[in-house]
N, C-alpha and C. Protein backbone atom coordinates (compact mmCIF):
# COMPACT_ATOMS: atom_id res chain seq x y z
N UNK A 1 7.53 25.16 -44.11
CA UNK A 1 6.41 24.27 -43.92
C UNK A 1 6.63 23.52 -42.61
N UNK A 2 5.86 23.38 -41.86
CA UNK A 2 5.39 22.62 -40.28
C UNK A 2 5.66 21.51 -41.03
N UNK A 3 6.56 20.19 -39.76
CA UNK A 3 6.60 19.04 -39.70
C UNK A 3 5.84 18.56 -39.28
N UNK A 4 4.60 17.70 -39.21
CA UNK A 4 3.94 17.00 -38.58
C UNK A 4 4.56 16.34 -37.04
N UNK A 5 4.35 16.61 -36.02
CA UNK A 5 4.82 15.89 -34.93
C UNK A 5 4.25 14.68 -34.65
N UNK A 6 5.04 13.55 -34.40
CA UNK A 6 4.40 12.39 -34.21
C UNK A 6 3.70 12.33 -33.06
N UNK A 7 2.49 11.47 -32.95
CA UNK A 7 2.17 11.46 -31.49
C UNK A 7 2.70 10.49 -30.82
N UNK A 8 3.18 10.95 -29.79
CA UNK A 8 3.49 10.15 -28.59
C UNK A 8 2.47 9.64 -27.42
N UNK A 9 3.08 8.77 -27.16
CA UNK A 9 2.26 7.89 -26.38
C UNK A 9 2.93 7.40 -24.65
N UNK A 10 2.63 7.21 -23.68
CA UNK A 10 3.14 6.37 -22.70
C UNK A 10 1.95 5.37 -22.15
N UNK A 11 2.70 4.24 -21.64
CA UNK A 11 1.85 3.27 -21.03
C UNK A 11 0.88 3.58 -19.84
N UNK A 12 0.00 3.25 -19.25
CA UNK A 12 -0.87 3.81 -18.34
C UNK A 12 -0.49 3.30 -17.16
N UNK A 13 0.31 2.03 -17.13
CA UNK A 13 0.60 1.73 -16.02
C UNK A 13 -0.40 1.52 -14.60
N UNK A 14 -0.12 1.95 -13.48
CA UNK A 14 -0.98 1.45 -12.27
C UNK A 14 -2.36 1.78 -12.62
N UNK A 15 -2.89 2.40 -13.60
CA UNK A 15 -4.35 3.15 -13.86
C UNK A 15 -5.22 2.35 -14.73
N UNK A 16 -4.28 1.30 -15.06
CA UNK A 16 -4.59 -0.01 -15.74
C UNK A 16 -5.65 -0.48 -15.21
N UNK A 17 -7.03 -0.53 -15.60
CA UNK A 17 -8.37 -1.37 -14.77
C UNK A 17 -8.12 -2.64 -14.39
N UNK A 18 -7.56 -3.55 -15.90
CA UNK A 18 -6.68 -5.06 -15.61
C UNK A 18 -5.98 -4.98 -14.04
N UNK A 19 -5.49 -4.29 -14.19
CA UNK A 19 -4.29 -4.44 -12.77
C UNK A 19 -5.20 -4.12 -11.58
N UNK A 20 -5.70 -3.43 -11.52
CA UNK A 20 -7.05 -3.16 -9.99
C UNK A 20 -7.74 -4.81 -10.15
N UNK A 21 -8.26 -5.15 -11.29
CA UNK A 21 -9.16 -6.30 -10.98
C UNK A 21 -8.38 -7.42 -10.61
N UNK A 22 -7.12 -7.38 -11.14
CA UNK A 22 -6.15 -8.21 -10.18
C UNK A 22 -5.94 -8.45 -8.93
N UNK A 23 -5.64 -7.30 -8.81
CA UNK A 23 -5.16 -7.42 -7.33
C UNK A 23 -6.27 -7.66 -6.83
N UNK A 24 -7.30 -7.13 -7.19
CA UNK A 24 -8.56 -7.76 -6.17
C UNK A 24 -8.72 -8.68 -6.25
N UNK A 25 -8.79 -9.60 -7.37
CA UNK A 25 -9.17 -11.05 -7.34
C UNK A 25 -7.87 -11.72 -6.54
N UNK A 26 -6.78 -11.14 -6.83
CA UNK A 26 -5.68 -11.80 -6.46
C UNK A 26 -5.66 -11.94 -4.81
N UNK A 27 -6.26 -10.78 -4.06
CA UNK A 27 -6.59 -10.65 -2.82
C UNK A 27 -7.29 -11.88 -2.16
N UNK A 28 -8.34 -11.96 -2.65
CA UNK A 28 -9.58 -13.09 -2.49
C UNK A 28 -9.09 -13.69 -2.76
N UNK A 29 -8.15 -14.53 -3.96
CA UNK A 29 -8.30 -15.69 -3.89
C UNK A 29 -6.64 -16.39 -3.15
N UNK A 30 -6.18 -15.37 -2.64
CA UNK A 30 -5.41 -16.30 -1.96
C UNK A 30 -6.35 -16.46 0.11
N UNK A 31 -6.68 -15.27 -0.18
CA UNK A 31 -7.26 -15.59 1.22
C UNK A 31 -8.39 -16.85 1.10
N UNK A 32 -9.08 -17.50 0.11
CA UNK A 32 -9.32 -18.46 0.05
C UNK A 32 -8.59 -20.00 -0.16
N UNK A 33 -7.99 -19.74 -0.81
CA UNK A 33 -6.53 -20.58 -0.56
C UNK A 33 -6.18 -21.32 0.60
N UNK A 34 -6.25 -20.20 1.07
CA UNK A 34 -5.63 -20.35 2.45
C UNK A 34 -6.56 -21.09 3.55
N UNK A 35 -7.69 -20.48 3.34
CA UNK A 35 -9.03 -20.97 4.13
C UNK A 35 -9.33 -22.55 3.49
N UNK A 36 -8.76 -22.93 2.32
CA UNK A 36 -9.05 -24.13 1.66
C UNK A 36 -8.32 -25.10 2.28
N UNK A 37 -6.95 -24.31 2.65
CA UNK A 37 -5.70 -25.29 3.36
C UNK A 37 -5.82 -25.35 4.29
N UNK A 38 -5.98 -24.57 4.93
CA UNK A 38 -5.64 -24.48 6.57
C UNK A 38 -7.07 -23.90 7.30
N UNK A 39 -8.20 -23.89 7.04
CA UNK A 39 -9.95 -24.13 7.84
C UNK A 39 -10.91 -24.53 7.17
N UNK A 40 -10.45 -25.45 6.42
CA UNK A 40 -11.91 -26.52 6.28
C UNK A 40 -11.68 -27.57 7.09
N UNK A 41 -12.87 -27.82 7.32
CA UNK A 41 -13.29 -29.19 7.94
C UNK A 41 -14.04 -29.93 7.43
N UNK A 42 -14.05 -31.51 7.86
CA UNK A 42 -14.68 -32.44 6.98
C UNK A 42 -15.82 -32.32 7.10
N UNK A 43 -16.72 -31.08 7.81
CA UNK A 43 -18.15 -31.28 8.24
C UNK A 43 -18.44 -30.50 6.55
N UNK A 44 -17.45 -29.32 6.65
CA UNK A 44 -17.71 -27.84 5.31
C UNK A 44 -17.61 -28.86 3.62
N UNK A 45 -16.60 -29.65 4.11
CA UNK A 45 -16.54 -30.39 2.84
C UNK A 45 -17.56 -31.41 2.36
N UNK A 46 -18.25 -32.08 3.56
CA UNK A 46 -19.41 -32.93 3.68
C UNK A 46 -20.86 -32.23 2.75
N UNK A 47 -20.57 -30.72 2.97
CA UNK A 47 -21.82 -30.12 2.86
C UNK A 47 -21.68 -29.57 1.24
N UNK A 48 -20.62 -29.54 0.78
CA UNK A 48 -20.27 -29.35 -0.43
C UNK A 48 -20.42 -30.14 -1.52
N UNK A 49 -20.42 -31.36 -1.03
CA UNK A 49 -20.71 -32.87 -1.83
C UNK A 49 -19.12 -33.13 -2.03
N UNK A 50 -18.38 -32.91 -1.13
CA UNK A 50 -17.22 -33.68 -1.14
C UNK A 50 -16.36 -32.97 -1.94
N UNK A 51 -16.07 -31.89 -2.15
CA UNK A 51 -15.34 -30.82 -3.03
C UNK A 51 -15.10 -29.54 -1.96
N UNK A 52 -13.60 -29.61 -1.78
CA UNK A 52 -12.97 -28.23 -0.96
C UNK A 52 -13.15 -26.94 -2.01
N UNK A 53 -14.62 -26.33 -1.91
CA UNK A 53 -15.06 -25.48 -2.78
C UNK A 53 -14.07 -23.95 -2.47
N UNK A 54 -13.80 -23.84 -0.93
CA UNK A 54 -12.80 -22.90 -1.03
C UNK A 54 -11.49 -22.80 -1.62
N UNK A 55 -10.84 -24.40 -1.41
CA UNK A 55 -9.65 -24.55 -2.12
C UNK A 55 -9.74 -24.24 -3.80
N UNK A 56 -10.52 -24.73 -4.47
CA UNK A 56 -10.76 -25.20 -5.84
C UNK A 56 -11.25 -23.48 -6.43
N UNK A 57 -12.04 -22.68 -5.60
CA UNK A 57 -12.06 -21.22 -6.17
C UNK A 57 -11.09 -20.66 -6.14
N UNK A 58 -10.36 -20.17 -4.83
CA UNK A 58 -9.28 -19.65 -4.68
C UNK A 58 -8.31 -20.01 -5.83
N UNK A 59 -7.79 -21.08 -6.09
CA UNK A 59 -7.23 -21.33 -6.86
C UNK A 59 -7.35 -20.97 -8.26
N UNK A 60 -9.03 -21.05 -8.92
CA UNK A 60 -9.12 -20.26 -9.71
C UNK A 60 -9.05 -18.98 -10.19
N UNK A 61 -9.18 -18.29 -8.62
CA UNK A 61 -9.36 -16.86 -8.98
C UNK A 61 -7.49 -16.52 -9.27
N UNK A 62 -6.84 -17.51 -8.34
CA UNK A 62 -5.35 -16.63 -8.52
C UNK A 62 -5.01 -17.34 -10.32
N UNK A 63 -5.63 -18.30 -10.95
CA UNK A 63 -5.15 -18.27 -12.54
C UNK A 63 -5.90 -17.11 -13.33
N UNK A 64 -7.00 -16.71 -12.53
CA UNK A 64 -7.62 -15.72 -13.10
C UNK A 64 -6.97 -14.46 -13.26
N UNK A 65 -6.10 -14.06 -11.82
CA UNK A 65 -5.11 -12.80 -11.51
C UNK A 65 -4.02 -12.84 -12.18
N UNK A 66 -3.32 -14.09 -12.82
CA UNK A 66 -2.12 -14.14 -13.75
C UNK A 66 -2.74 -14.26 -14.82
N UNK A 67 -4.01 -14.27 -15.62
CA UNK A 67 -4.07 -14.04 -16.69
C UNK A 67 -4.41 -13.02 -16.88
N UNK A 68 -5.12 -12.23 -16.25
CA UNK A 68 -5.28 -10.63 -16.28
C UNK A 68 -3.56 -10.42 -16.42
N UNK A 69 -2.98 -10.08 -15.27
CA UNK A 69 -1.67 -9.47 -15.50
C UNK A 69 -0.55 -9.87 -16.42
N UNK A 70 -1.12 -11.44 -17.07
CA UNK A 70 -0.27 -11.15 -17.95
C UNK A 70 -1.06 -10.57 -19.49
N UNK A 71 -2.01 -10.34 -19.44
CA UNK A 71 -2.83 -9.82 -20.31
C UNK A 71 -2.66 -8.34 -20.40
N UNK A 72 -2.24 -7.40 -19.26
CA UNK A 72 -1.58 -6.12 -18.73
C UNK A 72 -0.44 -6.38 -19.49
N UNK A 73 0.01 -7.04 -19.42
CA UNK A 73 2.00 -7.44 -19.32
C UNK A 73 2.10 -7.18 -20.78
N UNK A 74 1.67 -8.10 -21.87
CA UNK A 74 1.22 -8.24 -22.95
C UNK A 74 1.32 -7.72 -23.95
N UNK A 75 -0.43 -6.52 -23.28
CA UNK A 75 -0.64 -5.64 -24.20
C UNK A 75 -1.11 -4.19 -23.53
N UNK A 76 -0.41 -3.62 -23.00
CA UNK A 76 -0.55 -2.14 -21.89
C UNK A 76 -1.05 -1.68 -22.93
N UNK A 77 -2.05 -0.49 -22.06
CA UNK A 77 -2.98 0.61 -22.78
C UNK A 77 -1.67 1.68 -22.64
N UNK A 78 -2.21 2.48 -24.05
CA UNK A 78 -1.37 3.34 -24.40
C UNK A 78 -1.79 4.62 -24.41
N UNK A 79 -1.67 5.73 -23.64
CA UNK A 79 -2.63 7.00 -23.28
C UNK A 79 -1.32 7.87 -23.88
N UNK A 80 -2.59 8.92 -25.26
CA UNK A 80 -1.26 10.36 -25.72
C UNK A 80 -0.77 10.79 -24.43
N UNK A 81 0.10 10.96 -24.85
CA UNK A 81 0.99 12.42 -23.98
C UNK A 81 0.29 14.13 -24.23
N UNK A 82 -0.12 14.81 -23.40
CA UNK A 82 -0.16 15.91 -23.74
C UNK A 82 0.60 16.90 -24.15
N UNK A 83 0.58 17.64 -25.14
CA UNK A 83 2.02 18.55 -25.90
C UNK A 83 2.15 19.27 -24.85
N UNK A 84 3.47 19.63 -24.56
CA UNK A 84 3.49 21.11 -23.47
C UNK A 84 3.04 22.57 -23.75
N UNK A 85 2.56 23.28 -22.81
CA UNK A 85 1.88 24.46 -23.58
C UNK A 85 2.26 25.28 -24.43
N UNK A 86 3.90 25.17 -24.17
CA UNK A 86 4.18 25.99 -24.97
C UNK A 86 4.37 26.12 -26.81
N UNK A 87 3.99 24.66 -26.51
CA UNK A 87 4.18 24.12 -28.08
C UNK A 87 2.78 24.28 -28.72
């Protein structure tokens, strides 16, 4: 009588959607960051109603990029393994 083979599984790793939307957000929001720190001016902030709107997104988007990845980190998608042919 055939043993049932268990299925196996591996993590998906870089193919992870989580991890693409990371890095993208993670992209943006430090380059806003940055634009928050080091090129605003009091005219950009004037026009904002007094809120460094670049600083204050940026910043969100990078808690946004560590909760994705640790949301990756977490709980990785788990894709079967394909049996080899010969099996």
């Amino acid at each position: 009588m055939a043993t049932p083979t268990p299925n196996r599984t591996r993590r998906a790793g870089a193919f992870d959607i989580r991890l693409v939307i990371a890095l993208l957000t993670g992209v943006y929001g430090i380059v806003l960051t940055v634009m928050g720190i080091g090129f605003t001016d009091d005219a950009d902030i004037a026009k904002s109603g007094g809120i460094n709107i670049n600083l204050w997104g940026g910043i969100g988007m990078l808690v946004f990029t560590a909760l994705f990845v640790l949301w990756a980190l977490v709980r990785p998608l788990r894709v079967p393994e394909e049996p080899p042919a010969g099996e």
